[in-house]
Protein backbone atom coordinates (compact mmCIF):
# COMPACT_ATOMS: atom_id res chain seq x y z
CA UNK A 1 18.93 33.35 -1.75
CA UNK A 2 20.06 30.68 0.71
CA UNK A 3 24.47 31.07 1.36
CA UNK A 4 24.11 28.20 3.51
CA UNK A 5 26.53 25.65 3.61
CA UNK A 6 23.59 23.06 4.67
CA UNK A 7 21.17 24.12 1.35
CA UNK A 8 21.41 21.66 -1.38
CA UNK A 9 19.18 23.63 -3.74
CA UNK A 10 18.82 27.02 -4.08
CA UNK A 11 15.31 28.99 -5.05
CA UNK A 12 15.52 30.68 -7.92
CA UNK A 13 13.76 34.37 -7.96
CA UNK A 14 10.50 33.25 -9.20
CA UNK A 15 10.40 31.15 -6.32
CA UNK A 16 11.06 33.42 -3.38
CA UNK A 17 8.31 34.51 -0.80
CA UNK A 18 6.95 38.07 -0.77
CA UNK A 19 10.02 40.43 0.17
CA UNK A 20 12.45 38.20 -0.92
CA UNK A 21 12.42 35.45 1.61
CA UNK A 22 13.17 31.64 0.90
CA UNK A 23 11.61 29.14 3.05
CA UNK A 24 14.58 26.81 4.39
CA UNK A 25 12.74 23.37 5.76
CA UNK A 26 14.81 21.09 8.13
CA UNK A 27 14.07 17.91 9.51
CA UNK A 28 14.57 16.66 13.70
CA UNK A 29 14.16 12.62 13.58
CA UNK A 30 14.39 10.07 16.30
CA UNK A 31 15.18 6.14 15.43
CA UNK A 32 15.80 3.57 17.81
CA UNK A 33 18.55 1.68 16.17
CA UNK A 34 18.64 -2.44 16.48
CA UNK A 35 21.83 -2.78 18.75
CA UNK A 36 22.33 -4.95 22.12
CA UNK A 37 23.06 -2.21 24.01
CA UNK A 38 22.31 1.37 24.85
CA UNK A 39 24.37 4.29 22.80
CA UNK A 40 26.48 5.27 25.98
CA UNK A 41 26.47 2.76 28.47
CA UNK A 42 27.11 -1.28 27.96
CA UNK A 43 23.29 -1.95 29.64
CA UNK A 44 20.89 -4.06 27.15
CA UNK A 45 18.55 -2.14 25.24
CA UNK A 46 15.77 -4.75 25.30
CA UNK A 47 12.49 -3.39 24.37
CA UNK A 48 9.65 -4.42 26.61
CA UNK A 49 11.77 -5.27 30.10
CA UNK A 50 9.93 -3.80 33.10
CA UNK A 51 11.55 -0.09 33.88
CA UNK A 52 14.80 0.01 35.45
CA UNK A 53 16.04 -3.13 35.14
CA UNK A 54 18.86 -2.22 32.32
CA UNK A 55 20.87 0.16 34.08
CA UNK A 56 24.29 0.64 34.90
CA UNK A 57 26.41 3.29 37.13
CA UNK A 58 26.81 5.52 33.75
CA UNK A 59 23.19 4.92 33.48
CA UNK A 60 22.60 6.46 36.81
CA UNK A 61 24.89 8.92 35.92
CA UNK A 62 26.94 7.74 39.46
CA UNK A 63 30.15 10.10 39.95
CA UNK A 64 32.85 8.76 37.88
CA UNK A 65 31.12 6.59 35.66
CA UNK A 66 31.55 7.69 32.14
CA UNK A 67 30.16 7.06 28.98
CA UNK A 68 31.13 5.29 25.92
CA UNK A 69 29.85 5.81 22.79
CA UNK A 70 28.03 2.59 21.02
CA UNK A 71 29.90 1.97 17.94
CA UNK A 72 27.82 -0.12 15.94
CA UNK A 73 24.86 2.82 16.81
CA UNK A 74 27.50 5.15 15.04
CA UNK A 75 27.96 2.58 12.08
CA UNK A 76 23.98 2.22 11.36
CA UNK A 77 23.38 5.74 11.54
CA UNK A 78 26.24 6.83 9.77
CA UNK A 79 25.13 3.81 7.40
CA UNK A 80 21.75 5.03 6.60
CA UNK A 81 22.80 8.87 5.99
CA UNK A 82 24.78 7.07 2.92
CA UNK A 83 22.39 5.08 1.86
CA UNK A 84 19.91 8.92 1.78
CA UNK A 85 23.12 10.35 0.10
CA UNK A 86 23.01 12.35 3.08
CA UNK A 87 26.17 14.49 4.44
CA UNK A 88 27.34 13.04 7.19
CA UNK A 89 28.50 16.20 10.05
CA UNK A 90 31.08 16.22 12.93
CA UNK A 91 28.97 15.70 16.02
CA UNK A 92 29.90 16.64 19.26
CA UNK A 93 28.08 15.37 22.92
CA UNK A 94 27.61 16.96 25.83
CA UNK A 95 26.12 15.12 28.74
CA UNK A 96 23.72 16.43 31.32
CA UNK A 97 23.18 14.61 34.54
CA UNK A 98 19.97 15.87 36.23
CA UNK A 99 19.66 15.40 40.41
C-alpha cells in the first residue's frame, strides 16, 4: 500500500491489483486564468490579438530582462485548489529560453 505523502486514500487489500500493486492516478491540467496580463511578464494577455503583438523584452526572453511572477495568477490558482480542498505545494520555476 501507497506511503506516499501525496495519497489521500489508501487501498485496502481487497483492492490491490494482482501481485500486490495499487494503481496511483494523478492528474496534469492546464487553465488559462482571467488576468490582464501574462504570468511572468507585464504584456496583456488578450485573447484573440493577432500573434506577437503582446510581447515584451522578458517575453523575448532579451538578455537581462527578467521575469516576474503574476500575483493575482498565484491568488486564483491558489484560490481554486481551496475551494477543491486541494493541498496547496511549494512550487519552484525554472525558466528556459530557447535560441
Amino acid at each position: 500500500m501507497s506511503d506516499s505523502p501525496l495519497s489521500s486514500v489508501r487501498a485496502t487489500e481487497d483492492q490491490l491489483l494482482p501481485g500486490g500493486w495499487e494503481l496511483i492516478v494523478g492528474l496534469e491540467v492546464h487553465v488559462e486564468l482571467a488576468t490582464a496580463t501574462k504570468l511572468f511578464s507585464g504584456s496583456p494577455n488578450r485573447f484573440g490579438d493577432e500573434p506577437n503583438v503582446n510581447i515584451d523584452p522578458v517575453t523575448l526572453a532579451l538578455p537581462g530582462a527578467l521575469p516576474v511572477l503574476n500575483r493575482q495568477a498565484v491568488e486564483l490558482a491558489m484560490r481554486i485548489g481551496i475551494a477543491l480542498n486541494c493541498r496547496i505545494q511549494p512550487c519552484i520555476f525554472h525558466r528556459k529560453n530557447y535560441f
